[in-house]
C-alpha atoms as a PDB file:
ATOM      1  CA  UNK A   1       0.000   0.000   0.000  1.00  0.00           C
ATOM      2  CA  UNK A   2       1.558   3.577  -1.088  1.00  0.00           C
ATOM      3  CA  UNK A   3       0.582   6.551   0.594  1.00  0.00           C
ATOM      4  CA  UNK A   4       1.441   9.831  -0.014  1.00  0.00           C
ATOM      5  CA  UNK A   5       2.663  12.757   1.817  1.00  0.00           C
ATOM      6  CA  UNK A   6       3.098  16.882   1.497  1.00  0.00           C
ATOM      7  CA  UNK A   7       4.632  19.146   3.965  1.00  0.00           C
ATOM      8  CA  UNK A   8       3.751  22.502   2.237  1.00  0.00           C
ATOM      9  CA  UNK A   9       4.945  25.395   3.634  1.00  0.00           C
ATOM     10  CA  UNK A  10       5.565  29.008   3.452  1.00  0.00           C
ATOM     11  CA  UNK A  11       8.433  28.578   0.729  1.00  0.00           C
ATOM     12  CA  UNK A  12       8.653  24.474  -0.200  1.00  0.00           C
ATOM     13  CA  UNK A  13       6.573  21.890  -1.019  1.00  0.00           C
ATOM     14  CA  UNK A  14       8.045  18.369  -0.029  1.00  0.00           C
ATOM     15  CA  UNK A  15       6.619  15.208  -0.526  1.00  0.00           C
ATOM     16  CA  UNK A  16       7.352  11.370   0.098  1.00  0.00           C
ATOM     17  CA  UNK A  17       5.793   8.590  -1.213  1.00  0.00           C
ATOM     18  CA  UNK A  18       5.861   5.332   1.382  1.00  0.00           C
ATOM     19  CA  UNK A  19       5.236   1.544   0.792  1.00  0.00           C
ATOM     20  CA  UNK A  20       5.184  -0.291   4.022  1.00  0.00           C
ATOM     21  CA  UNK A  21       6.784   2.538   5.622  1.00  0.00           C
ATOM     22  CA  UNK A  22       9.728   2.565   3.678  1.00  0.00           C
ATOM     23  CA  UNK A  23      10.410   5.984   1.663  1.00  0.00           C
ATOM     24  CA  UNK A  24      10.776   4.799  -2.164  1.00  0.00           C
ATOM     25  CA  UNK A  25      10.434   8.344  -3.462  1.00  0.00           C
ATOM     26  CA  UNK A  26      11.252  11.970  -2.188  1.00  0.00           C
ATOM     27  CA  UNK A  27      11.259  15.593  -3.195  1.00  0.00           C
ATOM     28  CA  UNK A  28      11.483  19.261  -2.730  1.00  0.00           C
ATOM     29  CA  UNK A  29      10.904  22.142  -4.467  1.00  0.00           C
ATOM     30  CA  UNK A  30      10.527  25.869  -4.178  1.00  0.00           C
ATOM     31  CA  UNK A  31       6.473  26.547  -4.775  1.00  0.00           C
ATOM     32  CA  UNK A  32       6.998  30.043  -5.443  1.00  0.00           C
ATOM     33  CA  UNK A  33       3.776  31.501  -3.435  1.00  0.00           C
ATOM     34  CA  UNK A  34       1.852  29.410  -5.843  1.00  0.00           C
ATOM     35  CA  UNK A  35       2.266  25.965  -4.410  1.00  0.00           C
ATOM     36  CA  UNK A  36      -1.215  24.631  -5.967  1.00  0.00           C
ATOM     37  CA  UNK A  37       0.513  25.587  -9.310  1.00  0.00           C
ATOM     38  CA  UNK A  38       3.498  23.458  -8.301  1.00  0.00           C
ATOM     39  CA  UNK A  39       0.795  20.510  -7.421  1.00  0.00           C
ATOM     40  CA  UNK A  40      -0.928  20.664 -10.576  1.00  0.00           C
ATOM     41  CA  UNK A  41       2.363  19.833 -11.995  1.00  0.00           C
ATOM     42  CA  UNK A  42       2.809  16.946 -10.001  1.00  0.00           C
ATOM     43  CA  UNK A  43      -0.786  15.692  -9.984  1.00  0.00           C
ATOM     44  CA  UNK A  44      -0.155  13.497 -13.451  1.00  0.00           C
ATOM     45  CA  UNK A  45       2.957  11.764 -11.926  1.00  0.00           C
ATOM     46  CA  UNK A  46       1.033  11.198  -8.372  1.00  0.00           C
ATOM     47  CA  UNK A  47      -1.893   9.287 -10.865  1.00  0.00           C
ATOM     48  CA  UNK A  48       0.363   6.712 -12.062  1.00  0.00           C
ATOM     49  CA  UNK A  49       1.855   5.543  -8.147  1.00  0.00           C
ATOM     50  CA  UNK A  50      -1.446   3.674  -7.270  1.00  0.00           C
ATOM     51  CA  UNK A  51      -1.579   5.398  -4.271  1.00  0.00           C
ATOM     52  CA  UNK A  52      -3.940   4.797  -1.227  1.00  0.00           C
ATOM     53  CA  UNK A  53      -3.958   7.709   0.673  1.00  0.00           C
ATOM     54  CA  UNK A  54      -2.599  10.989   1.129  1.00  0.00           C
ATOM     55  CA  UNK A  55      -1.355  13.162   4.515  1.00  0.00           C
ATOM     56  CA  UNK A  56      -0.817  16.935   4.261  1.00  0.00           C
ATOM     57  CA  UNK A  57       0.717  19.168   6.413  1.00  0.00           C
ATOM     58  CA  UNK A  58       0.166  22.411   5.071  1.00  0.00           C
ATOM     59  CA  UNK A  59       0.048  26.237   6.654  1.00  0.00           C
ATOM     60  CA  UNK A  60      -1.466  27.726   4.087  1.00  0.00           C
ATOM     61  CA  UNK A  61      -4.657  29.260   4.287  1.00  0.00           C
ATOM     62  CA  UNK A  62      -8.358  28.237   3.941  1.00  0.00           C
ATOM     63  CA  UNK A  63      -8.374  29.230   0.260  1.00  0.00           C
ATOM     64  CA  UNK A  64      -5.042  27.627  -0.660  1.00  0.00           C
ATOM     65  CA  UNK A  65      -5.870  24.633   1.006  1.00  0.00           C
ATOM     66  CA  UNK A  66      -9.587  24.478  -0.589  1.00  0.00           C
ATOM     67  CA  UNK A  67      -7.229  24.558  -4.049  1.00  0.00           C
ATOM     68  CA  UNK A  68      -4.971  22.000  -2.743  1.00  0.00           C
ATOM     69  CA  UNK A  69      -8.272  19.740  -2.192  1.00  0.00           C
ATOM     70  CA  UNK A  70      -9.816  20.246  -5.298  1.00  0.00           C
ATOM     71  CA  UNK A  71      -6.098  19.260  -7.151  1.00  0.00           C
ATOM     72  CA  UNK A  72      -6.225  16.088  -4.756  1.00  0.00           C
ATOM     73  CA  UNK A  73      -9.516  15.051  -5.368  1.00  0.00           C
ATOM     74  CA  UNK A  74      -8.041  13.973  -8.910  1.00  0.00           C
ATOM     75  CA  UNK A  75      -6.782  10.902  -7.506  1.00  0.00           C
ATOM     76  CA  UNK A  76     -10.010  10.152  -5.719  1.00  0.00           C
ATOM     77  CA  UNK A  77      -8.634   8.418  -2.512  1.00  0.00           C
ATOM     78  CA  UNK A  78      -9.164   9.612   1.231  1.00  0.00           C
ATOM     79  CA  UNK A  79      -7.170  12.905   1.560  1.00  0.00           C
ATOM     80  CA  UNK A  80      -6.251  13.874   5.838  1.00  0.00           C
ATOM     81  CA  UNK A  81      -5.231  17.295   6.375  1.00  0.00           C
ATOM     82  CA  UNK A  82      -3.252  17.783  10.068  1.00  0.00           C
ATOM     83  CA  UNK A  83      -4.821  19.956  12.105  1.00  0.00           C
ATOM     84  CA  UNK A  84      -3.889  20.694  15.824  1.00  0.00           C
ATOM     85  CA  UNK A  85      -6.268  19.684  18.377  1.00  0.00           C
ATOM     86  CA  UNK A  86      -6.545  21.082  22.224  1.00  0.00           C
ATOM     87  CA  UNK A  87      -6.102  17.371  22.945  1.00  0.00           C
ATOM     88  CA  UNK A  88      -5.348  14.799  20.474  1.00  0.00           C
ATOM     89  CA  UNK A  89      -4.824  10.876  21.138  1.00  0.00           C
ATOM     90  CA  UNK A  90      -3.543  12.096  24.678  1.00  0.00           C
ATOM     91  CA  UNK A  91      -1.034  14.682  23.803  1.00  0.00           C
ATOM     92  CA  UNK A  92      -2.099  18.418  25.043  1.00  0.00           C
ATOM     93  CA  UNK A  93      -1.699  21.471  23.061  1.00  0.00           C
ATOM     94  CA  UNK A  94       0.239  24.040  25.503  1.00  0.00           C
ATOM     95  CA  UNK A  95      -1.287  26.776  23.417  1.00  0.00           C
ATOM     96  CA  UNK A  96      -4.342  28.869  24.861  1.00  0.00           C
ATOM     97  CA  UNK A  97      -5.751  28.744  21.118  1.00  0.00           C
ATOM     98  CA  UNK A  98      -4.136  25.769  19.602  1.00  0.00           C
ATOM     99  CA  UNK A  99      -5.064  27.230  16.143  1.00  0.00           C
ATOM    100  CA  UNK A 100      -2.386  29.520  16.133  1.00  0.00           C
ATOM    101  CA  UNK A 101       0.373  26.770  17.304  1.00  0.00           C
ATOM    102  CA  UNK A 102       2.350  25.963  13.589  1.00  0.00           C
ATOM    103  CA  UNK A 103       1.028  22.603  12.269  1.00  0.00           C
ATOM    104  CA  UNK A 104       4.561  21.358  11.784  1.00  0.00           C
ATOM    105  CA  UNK A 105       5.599  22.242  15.050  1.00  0.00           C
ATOM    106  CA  UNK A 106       2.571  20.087  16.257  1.00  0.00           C
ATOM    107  CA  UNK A 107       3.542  17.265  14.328  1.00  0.00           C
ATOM    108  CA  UNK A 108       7.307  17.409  15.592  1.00  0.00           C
ATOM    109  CA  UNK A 109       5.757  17.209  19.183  1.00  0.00           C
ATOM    110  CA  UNK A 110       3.682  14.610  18.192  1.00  0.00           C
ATOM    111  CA  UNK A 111       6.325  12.695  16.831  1.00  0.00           C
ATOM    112  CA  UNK A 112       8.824  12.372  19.655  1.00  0.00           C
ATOM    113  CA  UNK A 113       6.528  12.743  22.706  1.00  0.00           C
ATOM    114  CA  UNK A 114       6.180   9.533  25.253  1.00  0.00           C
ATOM    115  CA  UNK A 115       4.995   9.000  28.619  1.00  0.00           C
ATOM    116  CA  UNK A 116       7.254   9.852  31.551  1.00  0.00           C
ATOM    117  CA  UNK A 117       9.604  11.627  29.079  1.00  0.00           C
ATOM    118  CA  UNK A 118      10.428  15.415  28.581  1.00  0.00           C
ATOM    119  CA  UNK A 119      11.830  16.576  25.344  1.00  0.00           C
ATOM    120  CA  UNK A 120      13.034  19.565  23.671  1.00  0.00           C
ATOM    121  CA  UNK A 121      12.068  19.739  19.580  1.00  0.00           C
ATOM    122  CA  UNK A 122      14.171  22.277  17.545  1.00  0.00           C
ATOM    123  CA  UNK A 123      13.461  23.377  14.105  1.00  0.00           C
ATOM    124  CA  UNK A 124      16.239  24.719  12.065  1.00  0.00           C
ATOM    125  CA  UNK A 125      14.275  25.624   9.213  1.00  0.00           C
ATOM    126  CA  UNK A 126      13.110  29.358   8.173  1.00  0.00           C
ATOM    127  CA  UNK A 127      12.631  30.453  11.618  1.00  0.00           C
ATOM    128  CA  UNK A 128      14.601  28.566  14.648  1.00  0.00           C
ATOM    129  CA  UNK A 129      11.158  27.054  16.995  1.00  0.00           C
ATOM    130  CA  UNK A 130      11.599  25.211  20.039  1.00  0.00           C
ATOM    131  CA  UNK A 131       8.682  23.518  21.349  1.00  0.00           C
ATOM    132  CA  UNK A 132       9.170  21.718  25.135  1.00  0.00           C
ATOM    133  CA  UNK A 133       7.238  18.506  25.628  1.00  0.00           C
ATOM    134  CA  UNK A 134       6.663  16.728  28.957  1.00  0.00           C
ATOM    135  CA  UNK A 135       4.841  13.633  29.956  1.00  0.00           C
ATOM    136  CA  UNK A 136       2.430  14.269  26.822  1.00  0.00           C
ATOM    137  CA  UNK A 137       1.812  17.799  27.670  1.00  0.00           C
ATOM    138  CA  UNK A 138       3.000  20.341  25.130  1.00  0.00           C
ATOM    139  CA  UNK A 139       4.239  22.945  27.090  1.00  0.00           C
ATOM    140  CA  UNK A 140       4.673  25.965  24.786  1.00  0.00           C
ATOM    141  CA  UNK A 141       7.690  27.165  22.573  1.00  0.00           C
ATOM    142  CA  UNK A 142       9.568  29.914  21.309  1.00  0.00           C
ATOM    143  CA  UNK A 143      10.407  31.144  17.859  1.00  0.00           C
ATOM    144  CA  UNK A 144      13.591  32.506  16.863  1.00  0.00           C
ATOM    145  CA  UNK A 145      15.137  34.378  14.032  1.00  0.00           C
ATOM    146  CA  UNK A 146      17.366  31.601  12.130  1.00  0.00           C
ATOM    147  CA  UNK A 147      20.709  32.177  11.401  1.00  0.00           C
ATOM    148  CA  UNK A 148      20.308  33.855   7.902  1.00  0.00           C
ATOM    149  CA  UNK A 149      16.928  36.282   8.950  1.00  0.00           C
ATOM    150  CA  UNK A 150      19.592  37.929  11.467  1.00  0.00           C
ATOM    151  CA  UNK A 151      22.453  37.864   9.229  1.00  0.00           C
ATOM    152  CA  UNK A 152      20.096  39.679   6.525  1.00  0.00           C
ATOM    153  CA  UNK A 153      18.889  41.884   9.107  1.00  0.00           C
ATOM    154  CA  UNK A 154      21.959  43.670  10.203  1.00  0.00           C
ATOM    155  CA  UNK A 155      23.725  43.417   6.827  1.00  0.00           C
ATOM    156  CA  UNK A 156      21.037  45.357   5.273  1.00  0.00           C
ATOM    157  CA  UNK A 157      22.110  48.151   7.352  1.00  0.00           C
ATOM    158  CA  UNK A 158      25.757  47.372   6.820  1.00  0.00           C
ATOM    159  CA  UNK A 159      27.231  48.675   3.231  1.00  0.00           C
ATOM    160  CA  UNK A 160      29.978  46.520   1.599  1.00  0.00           C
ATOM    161  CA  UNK A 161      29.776  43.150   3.339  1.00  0.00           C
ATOM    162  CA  UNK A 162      29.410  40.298   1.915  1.00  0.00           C
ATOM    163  CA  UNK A 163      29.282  37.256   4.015  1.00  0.00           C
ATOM    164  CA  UNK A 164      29.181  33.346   3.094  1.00  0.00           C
ATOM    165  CA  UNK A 165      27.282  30.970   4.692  1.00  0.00           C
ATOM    166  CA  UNK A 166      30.411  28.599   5.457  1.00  0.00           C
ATOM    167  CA  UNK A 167      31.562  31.968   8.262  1.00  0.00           C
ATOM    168  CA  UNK A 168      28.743  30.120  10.874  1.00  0.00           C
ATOM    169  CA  UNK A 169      31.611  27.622  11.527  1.00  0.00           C
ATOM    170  CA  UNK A 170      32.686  28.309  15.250  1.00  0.00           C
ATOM    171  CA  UNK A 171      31.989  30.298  18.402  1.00  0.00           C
ATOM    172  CA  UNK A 172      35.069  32.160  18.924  1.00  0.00           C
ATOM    173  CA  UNK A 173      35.803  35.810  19.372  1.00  0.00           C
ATOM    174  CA  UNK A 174      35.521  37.585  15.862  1.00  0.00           C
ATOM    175  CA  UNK A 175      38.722  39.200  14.010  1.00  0.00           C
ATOM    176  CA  UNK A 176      36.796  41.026  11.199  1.00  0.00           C
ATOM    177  CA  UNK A 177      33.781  41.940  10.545  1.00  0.00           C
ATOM    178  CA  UNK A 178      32.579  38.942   8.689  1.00  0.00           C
ATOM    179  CA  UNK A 179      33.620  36.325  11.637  1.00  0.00           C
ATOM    180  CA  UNK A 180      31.933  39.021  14.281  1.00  0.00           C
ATOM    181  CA  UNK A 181      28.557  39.024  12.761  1.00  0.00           C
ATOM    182  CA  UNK A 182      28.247  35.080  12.372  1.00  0.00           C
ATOM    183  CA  UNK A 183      29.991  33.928  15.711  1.00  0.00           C
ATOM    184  CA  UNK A 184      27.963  36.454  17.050  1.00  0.00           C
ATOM    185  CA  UNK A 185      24.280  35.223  15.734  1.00  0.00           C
ATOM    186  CA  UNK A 186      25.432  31.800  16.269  1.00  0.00           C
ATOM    187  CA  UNK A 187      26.581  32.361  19.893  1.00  0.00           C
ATOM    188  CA  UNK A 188      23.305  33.776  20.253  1.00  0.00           C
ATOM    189  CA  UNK A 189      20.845  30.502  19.561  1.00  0.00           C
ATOM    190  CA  UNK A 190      23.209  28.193  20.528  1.00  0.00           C
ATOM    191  CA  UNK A 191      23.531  30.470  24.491  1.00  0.00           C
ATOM    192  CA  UNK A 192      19.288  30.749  24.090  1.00  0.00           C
ATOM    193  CA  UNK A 193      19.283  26.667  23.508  1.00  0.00           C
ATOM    194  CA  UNK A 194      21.120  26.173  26.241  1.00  0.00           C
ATOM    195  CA  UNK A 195      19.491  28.275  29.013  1.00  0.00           C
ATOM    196  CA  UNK A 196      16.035  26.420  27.483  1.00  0.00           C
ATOM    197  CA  UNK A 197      18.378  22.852  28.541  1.00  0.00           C
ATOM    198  CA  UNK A 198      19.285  23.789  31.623  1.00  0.00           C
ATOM    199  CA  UNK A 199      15.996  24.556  33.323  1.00  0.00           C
ATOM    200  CA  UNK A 200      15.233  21.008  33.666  1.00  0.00           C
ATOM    201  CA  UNK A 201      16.417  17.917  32.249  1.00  0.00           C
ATOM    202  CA  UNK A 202      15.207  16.935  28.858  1.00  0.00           C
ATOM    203  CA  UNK A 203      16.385  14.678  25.541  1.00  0.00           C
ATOM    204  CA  UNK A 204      17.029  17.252  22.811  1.00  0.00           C
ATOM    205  CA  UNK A 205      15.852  16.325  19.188  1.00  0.00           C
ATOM    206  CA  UNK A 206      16.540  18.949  15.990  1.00  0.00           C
ATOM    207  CA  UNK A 207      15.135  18.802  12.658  1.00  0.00           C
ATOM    208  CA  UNK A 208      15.688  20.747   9.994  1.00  0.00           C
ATOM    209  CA  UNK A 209      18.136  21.952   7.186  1.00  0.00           C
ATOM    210  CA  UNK A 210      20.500  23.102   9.690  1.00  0.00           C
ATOM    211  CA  UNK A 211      20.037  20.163  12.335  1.00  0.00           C
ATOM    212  CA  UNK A 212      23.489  19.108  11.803  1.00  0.00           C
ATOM    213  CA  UNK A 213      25.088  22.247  12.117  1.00  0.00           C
ATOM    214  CA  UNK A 214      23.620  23.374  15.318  1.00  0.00           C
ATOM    215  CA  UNK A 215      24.169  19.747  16.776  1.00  0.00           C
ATOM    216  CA  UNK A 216      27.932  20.703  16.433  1.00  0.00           C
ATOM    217  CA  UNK A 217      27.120  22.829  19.242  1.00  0.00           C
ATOM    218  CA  UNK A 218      25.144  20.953  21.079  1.00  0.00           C
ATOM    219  CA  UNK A 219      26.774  17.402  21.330  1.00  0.00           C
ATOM    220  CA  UNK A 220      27.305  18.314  25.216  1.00  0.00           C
ATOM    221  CA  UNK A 221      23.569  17.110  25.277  1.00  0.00           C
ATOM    222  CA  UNK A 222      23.896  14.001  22.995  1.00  0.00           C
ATOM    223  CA  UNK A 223      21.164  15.738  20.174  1.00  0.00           C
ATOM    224  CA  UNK A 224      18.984  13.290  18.067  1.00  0.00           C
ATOM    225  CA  UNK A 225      18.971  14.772  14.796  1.00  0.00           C
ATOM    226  CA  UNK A 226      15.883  13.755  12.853  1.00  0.00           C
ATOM    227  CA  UNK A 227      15.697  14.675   9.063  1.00  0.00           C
ATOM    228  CA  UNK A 228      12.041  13.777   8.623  1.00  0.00           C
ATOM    229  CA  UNK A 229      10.749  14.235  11.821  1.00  0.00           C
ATOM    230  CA  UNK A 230       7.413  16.336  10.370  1.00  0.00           C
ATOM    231  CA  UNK A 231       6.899  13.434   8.038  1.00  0.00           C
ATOM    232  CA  UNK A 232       6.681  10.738  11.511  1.00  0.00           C
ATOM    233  CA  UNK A 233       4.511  13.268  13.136  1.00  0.00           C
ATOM    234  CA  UNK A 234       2.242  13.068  10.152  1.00  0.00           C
ATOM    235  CA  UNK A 235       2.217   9.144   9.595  1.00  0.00           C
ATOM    236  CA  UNK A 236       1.346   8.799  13.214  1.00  0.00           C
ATOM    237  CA  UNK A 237      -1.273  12.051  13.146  1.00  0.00           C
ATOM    238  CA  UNK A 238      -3.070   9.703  10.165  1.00  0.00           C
ATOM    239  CA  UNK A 239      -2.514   6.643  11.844  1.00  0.00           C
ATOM    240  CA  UNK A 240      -4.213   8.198  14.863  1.00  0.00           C
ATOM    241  CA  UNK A 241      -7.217   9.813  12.361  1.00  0.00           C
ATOM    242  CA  UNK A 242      -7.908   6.723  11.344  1.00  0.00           C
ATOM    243  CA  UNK A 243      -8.343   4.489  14.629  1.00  0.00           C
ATOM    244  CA  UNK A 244     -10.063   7.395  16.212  1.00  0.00           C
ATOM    245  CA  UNK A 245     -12.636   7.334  13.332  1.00  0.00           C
ATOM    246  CA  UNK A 246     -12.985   3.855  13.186  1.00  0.00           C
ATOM    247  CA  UNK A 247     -13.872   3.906  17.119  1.00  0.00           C
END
């Protein structure tokens, strides 16, 4: 059985295609603001998988995702958008309105969080969000510019400097300008990261494009880095879906 899988979001839309849980295809691509447009485009090859099922993740809005529905409803199977619930197979949203909680930040939770256990789930993606997790009760987050946002930031205001994205490569004082401004953002998340680890003890998990980079930091805390953590947290949201419906 092949199922099918889109995490679309502000700037990508990546899919997977699974057959008994085993990733046989996977992609990502730019949408462009027009990520129904990029669908459309994919809809023909998506007709031709035999697929089952599909599971989105998507934080677009009500009229995007009305247009992602009607370009599904081509390859008339059951279609399961993620939503985030107050409560939701036993795990608590920490939010006071759990509609404005990310959808893949809920589905990171979702994936890692156990009984008895207390985690904290990184993103390294466009923005840096940390979500805390204990005992099945999502506890509330933060949200961070990433790396680039505050290189961008201060560079716009800085004529003449031109800065690779190699220069986030330690956490030492700064001879130039160049080393100054990326030790210094980096110093930043990684000191914020570690004032969130030291409140109380917790297994740290990161996800994301730059996972591996900030779990250079980090390895004082033995980080799980998980490079499809979103796509587990929506395998298990549809796996929940579908025993709570059948109940």
């Amino acid at each position: 059985m092949k199922s099918l899988w889109l995490d679309i979001g502000n700037t990508r839309l990546k899919y997977w295609i699974t057959e008994q849980d085993q990733v046989i295809e996977h992609a990502a691509e730019l949408h462009l603001q027009s990520p129904a447009d990029l669908l459309l485009g994919l809809i023909q090859h998506f007709r031709y998988q035999n697929l089952s099922r599909v599971g989105i993740s998507s934080v677009l809005d009500t009229e995007n995702n009305q247009r992602i529905q009607i370009i599904l409803d081509i390859l008339d199977i059951p279609i399961i958008f993620a939503q985030v619930h107050a409560d939701y197979a036993g795990l608590t949203c920490g939010y006071d309105d759990p509609s404005q909680l990310g959808i893949d930040r809920w589905l990171q939770v979702l994936a890692v969080a156990k009984p008895n256990e207390s985690f904290c789930v990184i993103g390294c993606g466009t923005a840096l969000t940390i979500d805390l997790v204990k005992d099945l009760q999502h506890l509330g987050g933060y949200i961070l510019p990433n790396l680039y946002l505050q290189r961008d930031a201060l560079i716009q205001n800085t004529k003449g400097i031109k800065i690779p994205d190699s220069a986030f490569d330690n956490l030492k004082p700064g001879h130039n300008t160049v080393d100054a401004v990326h030790h210094g953002i980096l110093l930043g998340l990684i000191s914020s990261i570690d004032q969130i680890m030291q409140q109380s003890p917790k297994s740290l998990v990161l996800t994301g494009g730059d996972a591996h980079l900030f779990a250079k930091f980090l390895d004082h805390y033995q980080p799980q880095v998980e490079s499809d953590l979103l796509l587990k947290g929506l395998k298990t949201y549809v796996q929940l879906n579908s025993a709570l419906t059948k109940v």
